[in-house]
Protein backbone atom coordinates (compact mmCIF):
# COMPACT_ATOMS: atom_id res chain seq x y z
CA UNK A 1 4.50 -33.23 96.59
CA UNK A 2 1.44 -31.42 97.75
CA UNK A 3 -1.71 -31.11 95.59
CA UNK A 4 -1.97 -26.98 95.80
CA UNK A 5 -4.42 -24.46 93.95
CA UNK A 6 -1.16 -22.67 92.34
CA UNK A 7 -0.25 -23.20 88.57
CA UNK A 8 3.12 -25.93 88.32
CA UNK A 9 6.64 -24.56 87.19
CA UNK A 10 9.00 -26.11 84.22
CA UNK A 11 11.63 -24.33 86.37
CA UNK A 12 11.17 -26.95 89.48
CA UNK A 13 13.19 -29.81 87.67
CA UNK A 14 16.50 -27.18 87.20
CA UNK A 15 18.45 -26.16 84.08
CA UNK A 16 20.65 -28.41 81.44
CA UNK A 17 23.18 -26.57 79.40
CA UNK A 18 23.60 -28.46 75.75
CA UNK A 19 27.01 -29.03 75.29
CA UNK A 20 29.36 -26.71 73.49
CA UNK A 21 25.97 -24.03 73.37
CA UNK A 22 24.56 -21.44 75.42
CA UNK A 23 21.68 -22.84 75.01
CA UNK A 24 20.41 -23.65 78.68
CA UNK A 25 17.29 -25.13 79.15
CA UNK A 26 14.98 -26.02 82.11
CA UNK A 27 14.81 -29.77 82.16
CA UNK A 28 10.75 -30.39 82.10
CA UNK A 29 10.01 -29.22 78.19
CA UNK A 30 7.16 -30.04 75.88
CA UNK A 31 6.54 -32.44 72.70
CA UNK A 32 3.90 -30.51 70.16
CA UNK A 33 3.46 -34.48 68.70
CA UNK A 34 0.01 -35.04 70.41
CA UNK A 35 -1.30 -31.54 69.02
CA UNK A 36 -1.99 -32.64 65.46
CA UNK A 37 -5.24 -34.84 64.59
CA UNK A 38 -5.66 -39.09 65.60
CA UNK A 39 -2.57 -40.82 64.65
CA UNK A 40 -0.39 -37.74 64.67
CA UNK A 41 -1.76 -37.27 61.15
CA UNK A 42 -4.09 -34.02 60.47
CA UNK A 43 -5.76 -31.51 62.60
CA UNK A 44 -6.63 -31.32 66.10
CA UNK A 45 -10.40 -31.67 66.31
CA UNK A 46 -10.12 -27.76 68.36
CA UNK A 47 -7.19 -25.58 66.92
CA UNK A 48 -8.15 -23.04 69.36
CA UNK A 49 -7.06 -25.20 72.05
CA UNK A 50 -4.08 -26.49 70.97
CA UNK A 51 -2.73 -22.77 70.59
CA UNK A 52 -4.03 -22.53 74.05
CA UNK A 53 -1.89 -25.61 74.83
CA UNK A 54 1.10 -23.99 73.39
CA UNK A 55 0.70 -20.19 75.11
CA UNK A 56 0.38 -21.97 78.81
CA UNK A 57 3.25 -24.31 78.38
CA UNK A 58 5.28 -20.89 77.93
CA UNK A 59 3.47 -19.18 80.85
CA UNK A 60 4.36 -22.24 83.18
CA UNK A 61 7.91 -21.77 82.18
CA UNK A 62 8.76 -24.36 79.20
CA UNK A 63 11.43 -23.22 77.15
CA UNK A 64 12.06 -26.05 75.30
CA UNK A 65 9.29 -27.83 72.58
CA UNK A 66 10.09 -30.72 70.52
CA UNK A 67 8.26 -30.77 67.22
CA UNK A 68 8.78 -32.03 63.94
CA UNK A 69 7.14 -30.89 59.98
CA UNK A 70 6.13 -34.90 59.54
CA UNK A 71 3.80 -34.15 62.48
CA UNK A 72 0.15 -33.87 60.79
CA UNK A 73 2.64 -33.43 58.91
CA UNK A 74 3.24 -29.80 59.23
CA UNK A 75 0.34 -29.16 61.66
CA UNK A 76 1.85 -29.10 64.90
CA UNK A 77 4.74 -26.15 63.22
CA UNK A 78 2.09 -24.32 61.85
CA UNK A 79 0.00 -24.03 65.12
CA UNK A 80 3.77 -23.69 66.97
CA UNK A 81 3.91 -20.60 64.52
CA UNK A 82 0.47 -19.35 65.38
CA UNK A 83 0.20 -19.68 69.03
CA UNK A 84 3.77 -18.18 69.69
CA UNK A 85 5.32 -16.22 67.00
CA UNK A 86 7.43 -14.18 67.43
CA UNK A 87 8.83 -16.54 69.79
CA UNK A 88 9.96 -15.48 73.22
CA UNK A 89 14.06 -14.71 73.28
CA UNK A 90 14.51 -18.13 75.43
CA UNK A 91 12.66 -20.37 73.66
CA UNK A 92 14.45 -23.39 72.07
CA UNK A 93 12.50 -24.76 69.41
CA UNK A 94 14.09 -28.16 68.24
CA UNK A 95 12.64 -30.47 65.28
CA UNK A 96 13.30 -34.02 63.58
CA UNK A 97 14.57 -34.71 59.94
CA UNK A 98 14.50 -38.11 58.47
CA UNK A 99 10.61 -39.44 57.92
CA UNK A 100 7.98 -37.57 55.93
CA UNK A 101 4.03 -39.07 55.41
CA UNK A 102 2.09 -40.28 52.64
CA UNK A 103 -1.06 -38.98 51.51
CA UNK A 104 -2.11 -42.44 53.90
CA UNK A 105 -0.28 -41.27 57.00
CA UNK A 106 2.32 -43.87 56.77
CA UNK A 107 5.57 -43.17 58.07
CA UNK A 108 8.27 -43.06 55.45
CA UNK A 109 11.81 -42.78 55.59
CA UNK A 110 14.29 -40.73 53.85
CA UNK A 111 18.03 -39.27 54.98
CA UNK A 112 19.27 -38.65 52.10
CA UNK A 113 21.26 -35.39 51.76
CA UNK A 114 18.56 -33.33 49.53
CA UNK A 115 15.75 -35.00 51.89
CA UNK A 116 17.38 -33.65 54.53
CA UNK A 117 18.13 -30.13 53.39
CA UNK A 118 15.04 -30.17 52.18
CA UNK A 119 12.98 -30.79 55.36
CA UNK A 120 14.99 -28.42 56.87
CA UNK A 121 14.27 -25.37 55.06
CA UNK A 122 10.43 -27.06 55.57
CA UNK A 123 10.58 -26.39 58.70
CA UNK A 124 12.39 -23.08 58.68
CA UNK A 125 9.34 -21.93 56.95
CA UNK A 126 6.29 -22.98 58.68
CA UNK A 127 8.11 -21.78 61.82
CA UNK A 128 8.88 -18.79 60.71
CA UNK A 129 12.58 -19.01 61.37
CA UNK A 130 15.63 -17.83 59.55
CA UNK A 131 17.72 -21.09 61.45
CA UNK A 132 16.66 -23.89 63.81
CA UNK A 133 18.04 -24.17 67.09
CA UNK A 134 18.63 -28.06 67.01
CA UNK A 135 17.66 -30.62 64.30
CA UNK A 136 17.73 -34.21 65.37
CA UNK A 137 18.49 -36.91 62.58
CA UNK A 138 15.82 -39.44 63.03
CA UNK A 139 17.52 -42.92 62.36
CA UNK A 140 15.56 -46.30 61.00
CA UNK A 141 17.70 -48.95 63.19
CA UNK A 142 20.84 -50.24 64.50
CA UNK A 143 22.55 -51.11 61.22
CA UNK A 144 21.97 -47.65 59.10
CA UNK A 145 24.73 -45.77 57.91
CA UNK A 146 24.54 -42.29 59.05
CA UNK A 147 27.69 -40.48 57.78
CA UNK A 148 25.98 -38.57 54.60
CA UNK A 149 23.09 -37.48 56.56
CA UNK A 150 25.44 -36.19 59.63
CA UNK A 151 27.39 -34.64 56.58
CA UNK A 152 24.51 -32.99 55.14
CA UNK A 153 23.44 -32.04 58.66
CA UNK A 154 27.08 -30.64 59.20
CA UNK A 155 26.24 -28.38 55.79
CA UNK A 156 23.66 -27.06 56.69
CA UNK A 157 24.92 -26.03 60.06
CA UNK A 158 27.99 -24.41 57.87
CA UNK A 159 25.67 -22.53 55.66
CA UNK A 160 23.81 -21.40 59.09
CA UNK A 161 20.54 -23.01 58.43
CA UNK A 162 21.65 -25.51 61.82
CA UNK A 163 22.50 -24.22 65.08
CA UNK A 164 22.97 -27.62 66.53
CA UNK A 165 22.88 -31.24 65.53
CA UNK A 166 21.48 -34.19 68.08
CA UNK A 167 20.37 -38.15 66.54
CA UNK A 168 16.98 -39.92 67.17
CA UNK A 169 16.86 -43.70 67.50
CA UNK A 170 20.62 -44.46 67.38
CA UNK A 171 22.84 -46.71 68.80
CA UNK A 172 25.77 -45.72 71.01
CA UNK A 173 27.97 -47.01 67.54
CA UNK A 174 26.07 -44.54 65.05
CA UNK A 175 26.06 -41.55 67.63
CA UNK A 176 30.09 -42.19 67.96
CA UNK A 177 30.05 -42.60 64.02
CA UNK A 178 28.18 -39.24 64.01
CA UNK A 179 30.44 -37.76 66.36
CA UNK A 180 33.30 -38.01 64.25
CA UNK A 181 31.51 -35.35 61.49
CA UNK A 182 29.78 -33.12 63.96
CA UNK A 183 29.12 -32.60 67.42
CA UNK A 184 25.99 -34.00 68.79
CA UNK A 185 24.16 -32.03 71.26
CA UNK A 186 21.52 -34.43 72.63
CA UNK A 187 20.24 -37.96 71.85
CA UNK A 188 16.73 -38.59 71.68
CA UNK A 189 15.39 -42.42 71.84
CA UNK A 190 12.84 -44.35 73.15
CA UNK A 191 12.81 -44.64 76.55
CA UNK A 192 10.84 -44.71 79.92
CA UNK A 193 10.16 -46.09 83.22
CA UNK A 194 9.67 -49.95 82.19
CA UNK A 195 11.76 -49.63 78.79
CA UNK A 196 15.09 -49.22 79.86
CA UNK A 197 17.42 -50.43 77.21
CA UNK A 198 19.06 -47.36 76.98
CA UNK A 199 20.40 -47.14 80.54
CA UNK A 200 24.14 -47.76 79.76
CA UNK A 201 23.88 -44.89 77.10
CA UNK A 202 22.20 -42.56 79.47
CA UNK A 203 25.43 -42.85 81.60
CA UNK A 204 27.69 -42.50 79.34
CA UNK A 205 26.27 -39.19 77.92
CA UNK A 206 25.86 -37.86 81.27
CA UNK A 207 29.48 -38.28 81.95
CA UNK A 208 30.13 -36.63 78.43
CA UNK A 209 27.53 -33.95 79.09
CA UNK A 210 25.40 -34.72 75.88
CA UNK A 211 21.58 -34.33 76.66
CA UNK A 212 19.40 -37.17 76.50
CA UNK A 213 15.84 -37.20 75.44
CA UNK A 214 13.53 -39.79 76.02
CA UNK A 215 10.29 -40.29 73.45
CA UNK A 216 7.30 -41.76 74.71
CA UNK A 217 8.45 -41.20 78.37
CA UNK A 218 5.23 -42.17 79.67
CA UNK A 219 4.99 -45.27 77.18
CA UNK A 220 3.36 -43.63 73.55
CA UNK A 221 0.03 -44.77 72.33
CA UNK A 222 0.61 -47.61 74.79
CA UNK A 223 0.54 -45.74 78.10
CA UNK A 224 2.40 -47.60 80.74
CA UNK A 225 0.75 -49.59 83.14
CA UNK A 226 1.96 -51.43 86.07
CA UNK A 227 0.78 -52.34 89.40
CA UNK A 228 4.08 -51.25 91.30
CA UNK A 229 3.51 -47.49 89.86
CA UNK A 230 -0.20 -47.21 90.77
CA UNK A 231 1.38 -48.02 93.89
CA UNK A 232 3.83 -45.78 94.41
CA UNK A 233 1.27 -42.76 93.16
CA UNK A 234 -1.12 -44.29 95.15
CA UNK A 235 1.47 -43.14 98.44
CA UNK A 236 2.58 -40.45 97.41
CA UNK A 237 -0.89 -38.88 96.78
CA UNK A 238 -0.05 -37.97 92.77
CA UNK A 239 -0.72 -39.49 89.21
CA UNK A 240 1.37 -42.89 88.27
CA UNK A 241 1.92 -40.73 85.03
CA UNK A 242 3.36 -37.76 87.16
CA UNK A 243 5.72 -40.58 89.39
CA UNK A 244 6.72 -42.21 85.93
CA UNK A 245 7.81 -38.46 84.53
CA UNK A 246 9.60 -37.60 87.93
CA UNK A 247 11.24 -41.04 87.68
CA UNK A 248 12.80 -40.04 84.69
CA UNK A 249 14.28 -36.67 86.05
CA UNK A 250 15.91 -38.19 89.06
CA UNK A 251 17.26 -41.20 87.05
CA UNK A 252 19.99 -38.95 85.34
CA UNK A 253 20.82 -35.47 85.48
CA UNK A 254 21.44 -34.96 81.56
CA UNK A 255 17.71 -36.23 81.20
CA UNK A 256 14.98 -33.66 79.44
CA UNK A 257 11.69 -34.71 79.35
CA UNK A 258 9.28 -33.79 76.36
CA UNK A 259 5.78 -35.24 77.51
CA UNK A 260 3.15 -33.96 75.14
CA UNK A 261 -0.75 -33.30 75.44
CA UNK A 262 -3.14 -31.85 73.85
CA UNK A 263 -4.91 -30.10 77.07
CA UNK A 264 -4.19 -27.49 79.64
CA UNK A 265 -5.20 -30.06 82.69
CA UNK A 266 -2.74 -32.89 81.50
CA UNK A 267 -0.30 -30.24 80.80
CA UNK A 268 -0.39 -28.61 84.57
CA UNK A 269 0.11 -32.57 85.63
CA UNK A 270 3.40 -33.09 83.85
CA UNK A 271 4.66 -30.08 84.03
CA UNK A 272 4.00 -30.75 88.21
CA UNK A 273 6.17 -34.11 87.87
CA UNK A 274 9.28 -31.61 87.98
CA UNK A 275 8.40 -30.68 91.26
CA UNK A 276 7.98 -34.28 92.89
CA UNK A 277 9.64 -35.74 95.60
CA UNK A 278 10.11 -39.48 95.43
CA UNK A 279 11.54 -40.85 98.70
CA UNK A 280 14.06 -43.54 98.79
CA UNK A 281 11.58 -46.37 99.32
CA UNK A 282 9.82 -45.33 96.14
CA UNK A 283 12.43 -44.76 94.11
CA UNK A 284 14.00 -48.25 95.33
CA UNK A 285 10.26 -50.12 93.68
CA UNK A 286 10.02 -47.85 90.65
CA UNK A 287 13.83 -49.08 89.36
CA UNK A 288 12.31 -52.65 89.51
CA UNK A 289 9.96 -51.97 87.72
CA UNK A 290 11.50 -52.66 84.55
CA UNK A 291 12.67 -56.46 86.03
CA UNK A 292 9.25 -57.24 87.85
């Protein structure tokens, strides 16, 4: 990719269509997480900005944010609301039910069927919507039972307060176990260019058409850091955080990305990542990565 003076495009990276929708989506979206205060608890320190945040990610093309009412909690929604209601006719807005925080900012966790109805009439109204495009059921770990929330989910989708259903931090058993009540739309877990435990699920969504989201694709409050990716950046005359975000989109073609930031410069750098080349050579050192 050449560095250029023009503003990046979500539209480089192509289109996903979430199965069984019409909801189609360019690939290279955008997680509100990062725009509430220090540990995604509170205000931003500039409100102003993060609405700015918001309004450019929609002028550079994303149609696709990722947010959640336990972020601030219900910050990042509110300034969602602010910055860009009433929302533009292609905008998917999708959210997370499952956690909530304590007066603390602990991380709490509760899928319980009134929980979950609950949050999701939560968020309906500090968005400012009469139904939400997708709701993901966060999951706490590999051995939860997940067929009342899914049920509960299903409900509300009956009732119309659900367009679509996906699951957060699930195993390939609980997403089949989910499956069985309602279809699941997308999958969204933690995964990225050196965490890669995922990468037998990622095919075998792809080959069933089922998104797949990866969280903290450029490593969370840890950011990735590794020698081979400086590298490869290094070459290729970009960021190691704009190779690690254009890894992701050429590992798999049901992948959407979700990086989040709180400012317009970091935002024009991953939203650029759709539009990077990585030649064979590089792509060849960036899957080792996760073995070096």
């Amino acid at each position: 990719m050449t560095q250029t003076d023009t503003k990046p495009s979500a539209t480089a990276a192509g289109r996903f269509t979430l199965p069984g929708t019409d909801i189609s989506i360019n690939r290279m979206g955008y997680g509100a997480m990062q725009l509430a205060g220090p540990g995604v608890f509170g205000p931003p320190k500039d409100e102003a900005v993060a609405r700015d945040v918001l309004r450019e990610a929609i002028a550079l093309g994303v149609d696709h944010i990722d947010t959640s009412d336990f972020y601030g909690p219900h910050v990042t929604n509110r300034l969602i609301r602010e910055a860009l209601h009433p929302y533009p006719a292609d905008l998917t807005l999708v959210t997370k039910v499952g956690a909530y925080r304590d007066d603390k900012g602990a991380w709490l966790h509760d899928i319980t069927p009134d929980f979950l109805k609950r949050s999701v009439e939560e968020n309906l109204e500090n968005l400012k919507l009469e139904r939400m495009d997708v709701v993901n059921l966060r999951i706490a770990g590999p051995g939860e039972d997940v067929t009342k929330a899914m049920k509960a989910l299903r409900d509300l989708q009956d009732e119309g307060l659900v367009g679509h259903i996906g699951m957060s931090t699930v195993t390939m058993e609980q997403l089949r176990a989910g499956q069985d009540i309602a279809p699941v739309v997308c999958v969204q877990n933690l995964y990225n260019i050196v965490f890669r435990e995922d990468d037998a699920m990622i095919d075998q969504l792809a080959e069933a058409g089922i998104a797949y989201v990866p969280y903290f694709p450029l490593g969370g409050f840890s950011p990735i850091q590794s020698a081979g990716l400086n590298d490869v950046a290094a070459d290729l005359g970009t960021t190691p955080q704009q190779v690690a975000l254009a890894w992701l989109l050429h590992r798999s073609p049901n992948m959407l990305l979700i990086p989040g930031t709180g400012s317009i410069a970091h935002l024009h750098e991953n939203v650029a990542a759709a539009a990077l080349d990585l030649t064979p050579e590089a792509k060849r050192t960036l899957d080792g990565l996760a073995a070096a």
